[in-house]
N, C-alpha and C. Protein backbone atom coordinates (compact mmCIF):
# COMPACT_ATOMS: atom_id res chain seq x y z
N UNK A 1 -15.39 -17.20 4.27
CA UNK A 1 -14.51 -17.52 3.16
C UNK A 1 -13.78 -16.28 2.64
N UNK A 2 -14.69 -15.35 2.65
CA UNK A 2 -14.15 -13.69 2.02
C UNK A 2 -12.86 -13.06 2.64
N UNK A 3 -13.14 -13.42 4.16
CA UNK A 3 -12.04 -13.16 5.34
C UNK A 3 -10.89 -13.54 5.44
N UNK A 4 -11.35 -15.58 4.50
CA UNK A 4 -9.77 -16.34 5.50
C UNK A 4 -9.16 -15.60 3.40
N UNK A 5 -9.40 -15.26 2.46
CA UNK A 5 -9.02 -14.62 1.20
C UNK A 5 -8.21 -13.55 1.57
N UNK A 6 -9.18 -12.38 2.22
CA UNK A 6 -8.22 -11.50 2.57
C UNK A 6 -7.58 -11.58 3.45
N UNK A 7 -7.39 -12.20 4.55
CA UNK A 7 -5.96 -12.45 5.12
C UNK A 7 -5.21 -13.32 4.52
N UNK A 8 -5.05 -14.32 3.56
CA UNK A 8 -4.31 -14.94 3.11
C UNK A 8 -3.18 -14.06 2.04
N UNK A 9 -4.21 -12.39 1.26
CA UNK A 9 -4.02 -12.23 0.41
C UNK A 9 -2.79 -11.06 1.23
N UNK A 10 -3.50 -10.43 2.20
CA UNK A 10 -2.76 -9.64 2.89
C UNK A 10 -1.34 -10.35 3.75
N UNK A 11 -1.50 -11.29 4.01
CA UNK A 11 -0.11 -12.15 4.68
C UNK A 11 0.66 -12.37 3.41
N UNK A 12 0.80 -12.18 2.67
CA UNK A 12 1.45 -12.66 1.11
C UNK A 12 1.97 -11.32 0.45
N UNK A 13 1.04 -10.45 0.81
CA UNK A 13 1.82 -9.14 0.46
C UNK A 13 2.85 -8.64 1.92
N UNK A 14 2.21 -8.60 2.91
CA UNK A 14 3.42 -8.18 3.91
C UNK A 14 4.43 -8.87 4.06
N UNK A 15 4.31 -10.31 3.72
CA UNK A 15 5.79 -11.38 3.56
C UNK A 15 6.11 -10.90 2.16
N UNK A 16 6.20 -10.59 1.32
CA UNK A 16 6.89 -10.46 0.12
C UNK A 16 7.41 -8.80 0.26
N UNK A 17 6.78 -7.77 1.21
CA UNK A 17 7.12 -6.81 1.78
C UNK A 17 8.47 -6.88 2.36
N UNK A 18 8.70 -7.65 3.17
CA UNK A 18 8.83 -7.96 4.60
C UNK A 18 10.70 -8.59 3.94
N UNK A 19 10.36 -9.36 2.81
CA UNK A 19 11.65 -10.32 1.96
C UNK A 19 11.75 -9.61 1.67
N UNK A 20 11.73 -8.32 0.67
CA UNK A 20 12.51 -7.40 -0.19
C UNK A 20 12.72 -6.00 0.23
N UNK A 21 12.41 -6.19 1.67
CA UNK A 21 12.91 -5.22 2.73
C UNK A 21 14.41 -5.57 2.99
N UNK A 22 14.39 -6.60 3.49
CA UNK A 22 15.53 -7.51 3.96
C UNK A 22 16.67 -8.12 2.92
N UNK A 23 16.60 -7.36 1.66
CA UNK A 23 17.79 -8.02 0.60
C UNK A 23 18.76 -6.62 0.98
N UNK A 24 19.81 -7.15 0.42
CA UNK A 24 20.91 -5.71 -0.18
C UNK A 24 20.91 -5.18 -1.14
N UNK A 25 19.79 -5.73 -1.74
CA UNK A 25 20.04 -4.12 -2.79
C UNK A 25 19.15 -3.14 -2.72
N UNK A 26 19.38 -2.01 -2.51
CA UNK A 26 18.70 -0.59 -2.30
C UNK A 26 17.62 -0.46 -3.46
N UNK A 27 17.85 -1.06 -4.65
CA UNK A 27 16.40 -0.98 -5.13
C UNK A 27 15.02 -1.62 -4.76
N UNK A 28 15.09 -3.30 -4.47
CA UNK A 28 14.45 -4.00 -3.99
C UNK A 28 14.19 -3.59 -2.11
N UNK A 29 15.46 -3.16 -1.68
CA UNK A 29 14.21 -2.43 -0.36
C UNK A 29 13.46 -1.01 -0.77
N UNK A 30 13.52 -0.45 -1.63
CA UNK A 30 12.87 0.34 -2.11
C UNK A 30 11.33 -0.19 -2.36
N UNK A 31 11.23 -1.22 -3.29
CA UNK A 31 10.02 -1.61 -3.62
C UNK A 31 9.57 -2.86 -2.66
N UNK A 32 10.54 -2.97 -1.70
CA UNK A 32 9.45 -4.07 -0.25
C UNK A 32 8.89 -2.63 0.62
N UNK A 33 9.50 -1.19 0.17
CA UNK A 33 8.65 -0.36 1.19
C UNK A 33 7.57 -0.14 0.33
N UNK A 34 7.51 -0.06 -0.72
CA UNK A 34 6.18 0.27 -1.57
C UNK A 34 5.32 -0.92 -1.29
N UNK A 35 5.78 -2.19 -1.20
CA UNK A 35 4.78 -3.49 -1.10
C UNK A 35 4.27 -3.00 0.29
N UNK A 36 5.27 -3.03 1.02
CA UNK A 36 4.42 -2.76 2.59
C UNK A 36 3.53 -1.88 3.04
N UNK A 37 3.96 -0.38 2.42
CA UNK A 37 2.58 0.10 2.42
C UNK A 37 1.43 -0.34 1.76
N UNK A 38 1.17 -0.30 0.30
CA UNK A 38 0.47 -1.20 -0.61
C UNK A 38 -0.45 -1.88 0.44
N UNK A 39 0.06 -3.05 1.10
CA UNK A 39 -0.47 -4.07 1.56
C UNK A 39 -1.21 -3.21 2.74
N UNK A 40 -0.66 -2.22 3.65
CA UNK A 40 -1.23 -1.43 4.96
C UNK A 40 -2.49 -0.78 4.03
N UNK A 41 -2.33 -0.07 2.89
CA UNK A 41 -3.73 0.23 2.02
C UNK A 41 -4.53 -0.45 2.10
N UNK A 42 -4.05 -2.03 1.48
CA UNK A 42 -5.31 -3.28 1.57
C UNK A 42 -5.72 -3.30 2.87
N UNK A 43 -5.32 -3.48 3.92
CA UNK A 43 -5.81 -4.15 4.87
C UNK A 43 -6.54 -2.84 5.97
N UNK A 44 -5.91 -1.65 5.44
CA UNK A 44 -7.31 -0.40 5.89
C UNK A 44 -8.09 -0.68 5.34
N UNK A 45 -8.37 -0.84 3.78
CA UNK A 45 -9.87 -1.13 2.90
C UNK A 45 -10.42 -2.51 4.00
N UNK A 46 -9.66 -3.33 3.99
CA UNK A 46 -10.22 -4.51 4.25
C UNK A 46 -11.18 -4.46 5.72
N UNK A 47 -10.45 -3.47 6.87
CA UNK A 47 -10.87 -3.06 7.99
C UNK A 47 -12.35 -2.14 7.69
N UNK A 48 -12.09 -1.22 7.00
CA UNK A 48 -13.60 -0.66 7.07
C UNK A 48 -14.02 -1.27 6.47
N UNK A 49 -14.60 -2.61 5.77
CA UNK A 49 -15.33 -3.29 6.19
C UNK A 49 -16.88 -2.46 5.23
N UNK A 50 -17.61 -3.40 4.59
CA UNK A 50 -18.86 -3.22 4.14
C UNK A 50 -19.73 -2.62 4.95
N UNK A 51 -20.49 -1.92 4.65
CA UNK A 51 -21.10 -1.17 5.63
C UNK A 51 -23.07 -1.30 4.91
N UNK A 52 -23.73 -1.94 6.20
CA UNK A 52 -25.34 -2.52 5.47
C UNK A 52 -25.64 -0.89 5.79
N UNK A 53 -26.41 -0.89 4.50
CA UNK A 53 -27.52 0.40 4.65
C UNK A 53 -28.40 0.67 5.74
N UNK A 54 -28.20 1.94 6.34
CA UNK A 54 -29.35 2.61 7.50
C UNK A 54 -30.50 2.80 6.84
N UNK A 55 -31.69 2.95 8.21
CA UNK A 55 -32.90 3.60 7.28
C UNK A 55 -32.66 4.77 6.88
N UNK A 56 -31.46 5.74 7.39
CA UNK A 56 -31.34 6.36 6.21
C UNK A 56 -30.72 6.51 5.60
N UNK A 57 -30.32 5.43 4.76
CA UNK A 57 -29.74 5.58 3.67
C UNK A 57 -28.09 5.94 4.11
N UNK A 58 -27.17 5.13 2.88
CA UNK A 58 -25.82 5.46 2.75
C UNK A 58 -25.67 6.98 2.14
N UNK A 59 -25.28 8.15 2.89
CA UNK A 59 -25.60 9.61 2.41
C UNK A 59 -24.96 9.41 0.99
N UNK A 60 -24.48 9.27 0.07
CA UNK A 60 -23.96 9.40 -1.04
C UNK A 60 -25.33 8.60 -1.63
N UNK A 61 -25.63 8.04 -1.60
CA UNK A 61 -26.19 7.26 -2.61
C UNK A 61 -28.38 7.39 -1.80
N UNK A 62 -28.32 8.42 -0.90
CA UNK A 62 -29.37 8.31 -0.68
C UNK A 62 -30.37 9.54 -1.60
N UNK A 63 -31.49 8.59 -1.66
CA UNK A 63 -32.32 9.08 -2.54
C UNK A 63 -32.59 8.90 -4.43
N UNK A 64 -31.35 7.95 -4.48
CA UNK A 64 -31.56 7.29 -5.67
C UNK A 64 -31.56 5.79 -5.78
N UNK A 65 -32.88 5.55 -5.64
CA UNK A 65 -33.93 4.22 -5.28
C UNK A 65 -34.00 3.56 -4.48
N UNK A 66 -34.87 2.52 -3.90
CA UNK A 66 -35.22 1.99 -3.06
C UNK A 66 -34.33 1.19 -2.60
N UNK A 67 -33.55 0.08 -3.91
CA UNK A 67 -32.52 -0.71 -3.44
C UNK A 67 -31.40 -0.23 -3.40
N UNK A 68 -30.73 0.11 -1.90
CA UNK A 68 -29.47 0.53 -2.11
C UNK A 68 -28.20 -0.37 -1.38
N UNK A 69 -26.92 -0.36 -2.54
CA UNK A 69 -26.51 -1.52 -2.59
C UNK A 69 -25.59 -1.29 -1.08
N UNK A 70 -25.10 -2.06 -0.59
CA UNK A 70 -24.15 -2.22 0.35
C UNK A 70 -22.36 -1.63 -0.18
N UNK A 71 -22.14 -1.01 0.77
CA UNK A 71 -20.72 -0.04 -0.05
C UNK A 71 -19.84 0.26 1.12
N UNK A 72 -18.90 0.28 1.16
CA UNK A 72 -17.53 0.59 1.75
C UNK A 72 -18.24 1.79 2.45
N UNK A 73 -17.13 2.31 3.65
CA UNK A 73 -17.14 3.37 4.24
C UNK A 73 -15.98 4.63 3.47
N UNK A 74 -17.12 5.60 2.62
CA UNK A 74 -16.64 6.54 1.98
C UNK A 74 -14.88 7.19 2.59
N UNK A 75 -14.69 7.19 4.01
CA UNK A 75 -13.75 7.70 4.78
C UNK A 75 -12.61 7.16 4.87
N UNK A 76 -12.34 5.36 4.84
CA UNK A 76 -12.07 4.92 4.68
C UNK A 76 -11.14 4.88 2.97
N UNK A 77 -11.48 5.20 2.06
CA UNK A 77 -11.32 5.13 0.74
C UNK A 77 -11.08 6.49 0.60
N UNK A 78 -11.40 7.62 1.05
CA UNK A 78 -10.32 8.92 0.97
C UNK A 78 -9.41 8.85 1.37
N UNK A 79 -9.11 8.06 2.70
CA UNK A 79 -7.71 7.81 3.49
C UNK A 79 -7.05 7.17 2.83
N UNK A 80 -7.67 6.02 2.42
CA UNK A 80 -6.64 5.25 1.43
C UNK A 80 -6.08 6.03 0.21
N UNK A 81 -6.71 6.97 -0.45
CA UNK A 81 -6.70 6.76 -1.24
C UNK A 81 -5.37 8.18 -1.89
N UNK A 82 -5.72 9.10 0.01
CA UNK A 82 -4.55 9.97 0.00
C UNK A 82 -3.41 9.35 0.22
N UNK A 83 -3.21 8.26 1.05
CA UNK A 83 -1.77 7.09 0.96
C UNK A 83 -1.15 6.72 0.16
N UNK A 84 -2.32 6.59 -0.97
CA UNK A 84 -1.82 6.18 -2.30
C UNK A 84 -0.98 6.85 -3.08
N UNK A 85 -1.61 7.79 -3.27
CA UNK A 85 -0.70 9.43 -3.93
C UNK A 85 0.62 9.61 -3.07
N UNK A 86 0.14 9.56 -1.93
CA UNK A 86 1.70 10.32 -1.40
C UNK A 86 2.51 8.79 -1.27
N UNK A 87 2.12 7.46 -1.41
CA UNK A 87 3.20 6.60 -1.42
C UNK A 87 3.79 6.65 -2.95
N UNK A 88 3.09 6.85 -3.59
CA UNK A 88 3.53 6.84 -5.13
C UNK A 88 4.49 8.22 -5.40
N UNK A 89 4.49 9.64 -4.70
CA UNK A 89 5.21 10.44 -4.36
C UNK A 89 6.75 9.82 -3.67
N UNK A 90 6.41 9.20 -2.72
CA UNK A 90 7.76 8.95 -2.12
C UNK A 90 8.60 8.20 -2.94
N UNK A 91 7.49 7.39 -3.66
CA UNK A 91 8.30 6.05 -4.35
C UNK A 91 9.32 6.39 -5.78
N UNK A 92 8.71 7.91 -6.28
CA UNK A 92 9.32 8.24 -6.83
C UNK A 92 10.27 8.87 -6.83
N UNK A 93 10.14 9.54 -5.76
CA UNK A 93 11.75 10.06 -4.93
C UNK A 93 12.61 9.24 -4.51
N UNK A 94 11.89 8.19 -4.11
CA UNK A 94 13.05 6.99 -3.65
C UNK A 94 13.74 6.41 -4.77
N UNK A 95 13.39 6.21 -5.86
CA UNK A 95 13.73 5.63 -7.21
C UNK A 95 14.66 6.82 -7.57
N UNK A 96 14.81 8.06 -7.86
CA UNK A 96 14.94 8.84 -7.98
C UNK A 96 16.68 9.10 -7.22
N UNK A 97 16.54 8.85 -5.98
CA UNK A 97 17.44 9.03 -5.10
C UNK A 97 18.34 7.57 -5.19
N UNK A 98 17.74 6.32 -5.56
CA UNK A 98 18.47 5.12 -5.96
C UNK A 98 19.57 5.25 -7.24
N UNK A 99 18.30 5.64 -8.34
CA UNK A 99 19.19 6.16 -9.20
C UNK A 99 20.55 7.30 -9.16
N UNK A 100 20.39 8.13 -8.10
CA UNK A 100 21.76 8.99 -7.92
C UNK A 100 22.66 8.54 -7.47
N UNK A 101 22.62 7.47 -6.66
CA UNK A 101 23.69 6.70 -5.53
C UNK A 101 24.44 5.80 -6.95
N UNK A 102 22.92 4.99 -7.39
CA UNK A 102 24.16 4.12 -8.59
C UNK A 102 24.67 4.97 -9.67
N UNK A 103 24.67 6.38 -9.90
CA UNK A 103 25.43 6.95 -10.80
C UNK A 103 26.89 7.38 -10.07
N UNK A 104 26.95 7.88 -8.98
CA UNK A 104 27.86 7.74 -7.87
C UNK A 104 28.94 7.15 -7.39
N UNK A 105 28.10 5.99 -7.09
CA UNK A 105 29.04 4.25 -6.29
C UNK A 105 29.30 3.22 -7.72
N UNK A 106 28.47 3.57 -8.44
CA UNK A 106 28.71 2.11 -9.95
C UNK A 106 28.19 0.88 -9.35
N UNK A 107 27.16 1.04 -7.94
CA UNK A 107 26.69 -0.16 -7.08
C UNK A 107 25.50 -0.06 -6.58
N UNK A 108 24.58 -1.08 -6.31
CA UNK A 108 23.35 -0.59 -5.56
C UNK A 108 23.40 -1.58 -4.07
N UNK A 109 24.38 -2.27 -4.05
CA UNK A 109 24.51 -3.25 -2.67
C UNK A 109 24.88 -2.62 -1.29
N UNK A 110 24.21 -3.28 -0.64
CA UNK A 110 24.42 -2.02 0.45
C UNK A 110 25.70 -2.12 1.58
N UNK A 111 26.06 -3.75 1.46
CA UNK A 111 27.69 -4.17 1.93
C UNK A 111 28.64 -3.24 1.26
N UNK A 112 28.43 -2.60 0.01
CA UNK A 112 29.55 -2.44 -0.66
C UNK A 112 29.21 -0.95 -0.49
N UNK A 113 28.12 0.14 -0.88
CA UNK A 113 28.20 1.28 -0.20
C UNK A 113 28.65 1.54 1.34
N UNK A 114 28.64 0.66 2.03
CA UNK A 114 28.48 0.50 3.43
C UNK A 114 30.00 0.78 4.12
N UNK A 115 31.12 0.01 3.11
CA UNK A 115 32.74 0.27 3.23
C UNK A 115 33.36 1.60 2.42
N UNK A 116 32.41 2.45 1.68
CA UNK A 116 32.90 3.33 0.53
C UNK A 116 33.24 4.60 2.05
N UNK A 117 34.12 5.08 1.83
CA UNK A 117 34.16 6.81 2.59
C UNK A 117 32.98 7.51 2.02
């Protein structure tokens, strides 16, 4: 049930990616590239995958008590979590760089930058 969730949840973000990739206006493909990564984040988390405790122990959490809970792969969640930062980096340059074009053109469509010299 957990599975057919996260693929349902992940097909819904890469199609709503995927649509506001594909409009003309340079802001909205701006933020279908932020959805699309976004969604490539989820579905790395989703790939590493729960990980059952060894006998020895999940190293982070070994040695504080007997029951130890079931937890993500630590490696997994640094990777993500450097993606995150540097997509939120780009995204602000991209916004950034949107905003200069429409101070520029007086347009954010990309038919209509597309005929400008």
């Amino acid at each position: 049930m957990t599975a057919f969730v996260l693929a349902t949840v992940l097909g819904i973000l890469f199609a709503a990616g995927t649509f506001l990739l594909l409009r003309r206006d340079v802001l909205r493909i701006v933020w279908g590239v932020t959805v699309l990564s976004q969604a490539a984040n989820v579905y790395l988390m989703t790939m590493g995958g729960i990980v059952e405790p060894s006998a020895d122990g999940v190293p982070v959490l070994a040695g504080h008590g007997e029951h130890v809970p079931q937890t993500t792969d630590p490696l997994v969640q640094a990777l993500v979590l450097t993606a995150i930062v540097i997509s939120f980096a780009m995204t602000a340059f991209a916004l950034v760089l949107t905003y200069r074009v429409y101070q520029e053109h007086s347009t954010l469509d990309t038919t209509t930058l597309e005929g400008e010299p």
